[in-house]
PDB file of N, CA and C in Angstrom:
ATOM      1  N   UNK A   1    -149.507  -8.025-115.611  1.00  0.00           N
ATOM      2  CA  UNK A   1    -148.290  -8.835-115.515  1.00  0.00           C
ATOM      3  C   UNK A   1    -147.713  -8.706-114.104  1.00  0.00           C
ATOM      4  N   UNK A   2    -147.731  -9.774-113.572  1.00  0.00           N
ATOM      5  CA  UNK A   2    -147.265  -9.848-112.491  1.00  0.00           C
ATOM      6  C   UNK A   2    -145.378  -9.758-112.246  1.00  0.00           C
ATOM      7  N   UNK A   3    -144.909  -8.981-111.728  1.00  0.00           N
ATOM      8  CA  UNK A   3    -143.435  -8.968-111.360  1.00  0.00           C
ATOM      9  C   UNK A   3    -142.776 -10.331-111.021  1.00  0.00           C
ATOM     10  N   UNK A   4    -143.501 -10.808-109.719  1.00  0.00           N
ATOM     11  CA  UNK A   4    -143.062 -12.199-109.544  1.00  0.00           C
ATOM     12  C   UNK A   4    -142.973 -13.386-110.268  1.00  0.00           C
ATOM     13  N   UNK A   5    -144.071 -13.392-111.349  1.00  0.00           N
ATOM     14  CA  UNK A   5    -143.789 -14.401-112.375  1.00  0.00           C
ATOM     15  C   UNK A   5    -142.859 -13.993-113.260  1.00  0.00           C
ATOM     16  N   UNK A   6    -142.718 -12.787-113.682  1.00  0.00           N
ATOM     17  CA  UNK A   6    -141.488 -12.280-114.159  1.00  0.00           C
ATOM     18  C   UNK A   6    -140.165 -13.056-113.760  1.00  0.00           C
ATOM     19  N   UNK A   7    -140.007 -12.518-112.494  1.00  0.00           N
ATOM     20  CA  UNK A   7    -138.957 -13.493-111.797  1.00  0.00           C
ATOM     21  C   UNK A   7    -138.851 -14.791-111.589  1.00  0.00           C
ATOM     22  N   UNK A   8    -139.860 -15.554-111.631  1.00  0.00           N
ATOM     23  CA  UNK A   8    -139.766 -16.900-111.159  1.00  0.00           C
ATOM     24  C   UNK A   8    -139.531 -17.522-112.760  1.00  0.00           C
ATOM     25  N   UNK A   9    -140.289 -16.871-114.270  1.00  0.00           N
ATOM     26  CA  UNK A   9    -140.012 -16.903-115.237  1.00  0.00           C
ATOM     27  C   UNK A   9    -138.251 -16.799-115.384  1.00  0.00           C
ATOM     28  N   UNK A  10    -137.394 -15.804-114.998  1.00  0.00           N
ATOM     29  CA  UNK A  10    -136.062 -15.899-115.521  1.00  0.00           C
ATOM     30  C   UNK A  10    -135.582 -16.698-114.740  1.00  0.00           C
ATOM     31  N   UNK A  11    -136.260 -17.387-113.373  1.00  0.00           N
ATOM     32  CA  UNK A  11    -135.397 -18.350-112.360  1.00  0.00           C
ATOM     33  C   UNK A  11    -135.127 -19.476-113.301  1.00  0.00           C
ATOM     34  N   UNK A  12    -136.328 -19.765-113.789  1.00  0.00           N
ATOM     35  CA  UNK A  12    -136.768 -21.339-114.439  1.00  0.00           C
ATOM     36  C   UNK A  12    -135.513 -21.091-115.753  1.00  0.00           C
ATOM     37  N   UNK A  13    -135.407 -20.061-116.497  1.00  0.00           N
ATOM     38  CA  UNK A  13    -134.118 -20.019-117.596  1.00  0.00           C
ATOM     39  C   UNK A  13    -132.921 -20.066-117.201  1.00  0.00           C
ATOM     40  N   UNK A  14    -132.516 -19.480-116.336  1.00  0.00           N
ATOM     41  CA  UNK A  14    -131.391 -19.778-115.484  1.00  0.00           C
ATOM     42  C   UNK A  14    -130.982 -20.941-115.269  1.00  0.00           C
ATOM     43  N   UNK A  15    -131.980 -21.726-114.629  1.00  0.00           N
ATOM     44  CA  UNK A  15    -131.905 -23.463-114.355  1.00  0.00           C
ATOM     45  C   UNK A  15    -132.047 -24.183-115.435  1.00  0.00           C
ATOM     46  N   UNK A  16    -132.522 -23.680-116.481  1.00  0.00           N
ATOM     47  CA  UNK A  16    -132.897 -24.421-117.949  1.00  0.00           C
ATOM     48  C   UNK A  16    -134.113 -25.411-117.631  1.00  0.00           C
ATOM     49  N   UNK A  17    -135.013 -25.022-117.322  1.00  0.00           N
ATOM     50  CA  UNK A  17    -136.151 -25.917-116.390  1.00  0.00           C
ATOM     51  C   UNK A  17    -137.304 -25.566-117.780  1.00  0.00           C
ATOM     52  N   UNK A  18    -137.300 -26.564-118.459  1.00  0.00           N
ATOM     53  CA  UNK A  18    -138.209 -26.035-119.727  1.00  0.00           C
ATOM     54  C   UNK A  18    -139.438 -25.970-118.647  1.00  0.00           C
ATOM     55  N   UNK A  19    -139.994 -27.237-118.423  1.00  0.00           N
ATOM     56  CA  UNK A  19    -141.316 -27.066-118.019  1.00  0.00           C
ATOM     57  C   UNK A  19    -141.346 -26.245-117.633  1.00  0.00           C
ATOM     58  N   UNK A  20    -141.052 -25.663-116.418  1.00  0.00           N
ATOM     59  CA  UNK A  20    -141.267 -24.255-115.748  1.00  0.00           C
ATOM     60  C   UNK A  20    -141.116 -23.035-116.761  1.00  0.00           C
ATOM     61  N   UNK A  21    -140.268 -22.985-117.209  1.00  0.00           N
ATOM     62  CA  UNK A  21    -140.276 -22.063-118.518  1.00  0.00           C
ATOM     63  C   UNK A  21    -142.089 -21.816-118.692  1.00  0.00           C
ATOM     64  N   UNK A  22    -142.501 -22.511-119.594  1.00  0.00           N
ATOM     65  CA  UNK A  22    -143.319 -22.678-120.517  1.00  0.00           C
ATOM     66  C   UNK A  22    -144.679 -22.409-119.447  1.00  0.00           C
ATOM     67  N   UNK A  23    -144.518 -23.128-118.523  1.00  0.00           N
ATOM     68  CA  UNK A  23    -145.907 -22.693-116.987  1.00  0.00           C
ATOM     69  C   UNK A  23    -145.858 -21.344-117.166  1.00  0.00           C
ATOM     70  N   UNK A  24    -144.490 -20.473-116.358  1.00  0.00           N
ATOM     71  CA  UNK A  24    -144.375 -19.329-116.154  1.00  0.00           C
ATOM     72  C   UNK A  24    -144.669 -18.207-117.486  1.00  0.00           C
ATOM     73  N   UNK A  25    -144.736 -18.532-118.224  1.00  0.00           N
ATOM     74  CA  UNK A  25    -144.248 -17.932-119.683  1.00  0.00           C
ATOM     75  C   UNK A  25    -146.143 -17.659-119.756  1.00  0.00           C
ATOM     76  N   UNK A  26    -146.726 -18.690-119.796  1.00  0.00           N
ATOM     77  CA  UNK A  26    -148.263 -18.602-119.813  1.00  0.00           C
ATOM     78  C   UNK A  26    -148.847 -17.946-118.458  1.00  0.00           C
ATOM     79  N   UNK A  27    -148.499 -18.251-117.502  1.00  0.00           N
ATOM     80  CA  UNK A  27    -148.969 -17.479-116.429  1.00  0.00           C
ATOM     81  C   UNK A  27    -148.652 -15.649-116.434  1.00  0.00           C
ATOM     82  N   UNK A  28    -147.361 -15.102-116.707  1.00  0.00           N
ATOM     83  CA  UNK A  28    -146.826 -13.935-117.493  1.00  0.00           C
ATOM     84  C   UNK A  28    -148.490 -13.261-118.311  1.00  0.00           C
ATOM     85  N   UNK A  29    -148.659 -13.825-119.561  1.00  0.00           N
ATOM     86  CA  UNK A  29    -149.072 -13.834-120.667  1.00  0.00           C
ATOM     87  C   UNK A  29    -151.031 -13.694-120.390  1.00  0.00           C
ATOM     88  N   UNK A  30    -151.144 -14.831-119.887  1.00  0.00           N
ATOM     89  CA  UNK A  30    -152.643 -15.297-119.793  1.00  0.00           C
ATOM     90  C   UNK A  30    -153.255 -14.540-118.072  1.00  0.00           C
ATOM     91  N   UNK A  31    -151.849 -14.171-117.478  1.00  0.00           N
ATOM     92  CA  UNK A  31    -152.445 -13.988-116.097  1.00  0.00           C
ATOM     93  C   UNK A  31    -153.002 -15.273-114.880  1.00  0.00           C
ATOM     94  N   UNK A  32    -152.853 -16.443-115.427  1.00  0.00           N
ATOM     95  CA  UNK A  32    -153.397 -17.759-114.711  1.00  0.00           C
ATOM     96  C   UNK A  32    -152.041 -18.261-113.933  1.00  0.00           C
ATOM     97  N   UNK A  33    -152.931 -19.136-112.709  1.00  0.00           N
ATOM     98  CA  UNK A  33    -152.115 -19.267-111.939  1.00  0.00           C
ATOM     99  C   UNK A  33    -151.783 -20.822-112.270  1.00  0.00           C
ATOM    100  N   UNK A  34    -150.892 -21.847-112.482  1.00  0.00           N
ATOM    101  CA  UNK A  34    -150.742 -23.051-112.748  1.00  0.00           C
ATOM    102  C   UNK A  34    -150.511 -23.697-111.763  1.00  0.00           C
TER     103      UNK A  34
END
């Protein structure tokens, strides 16, 4: 698990940015870069 997707994950909730949500959330998870 990368830290930075971590972060870029709570950026995207912050903004309410589903898509990004849901990218970041799998990238977190799966390790892939989108």
């Amino acid at each position: 698990m990368d830290p930075e997707d971590l972060g870029e994950l709570a950026e995207a909730v912050v903004e309410g940015d589903a898509e990004e949500m849901v990218e970041e959330t799998l990238e977190v998870i799966f390790g892939i870069d989108l």
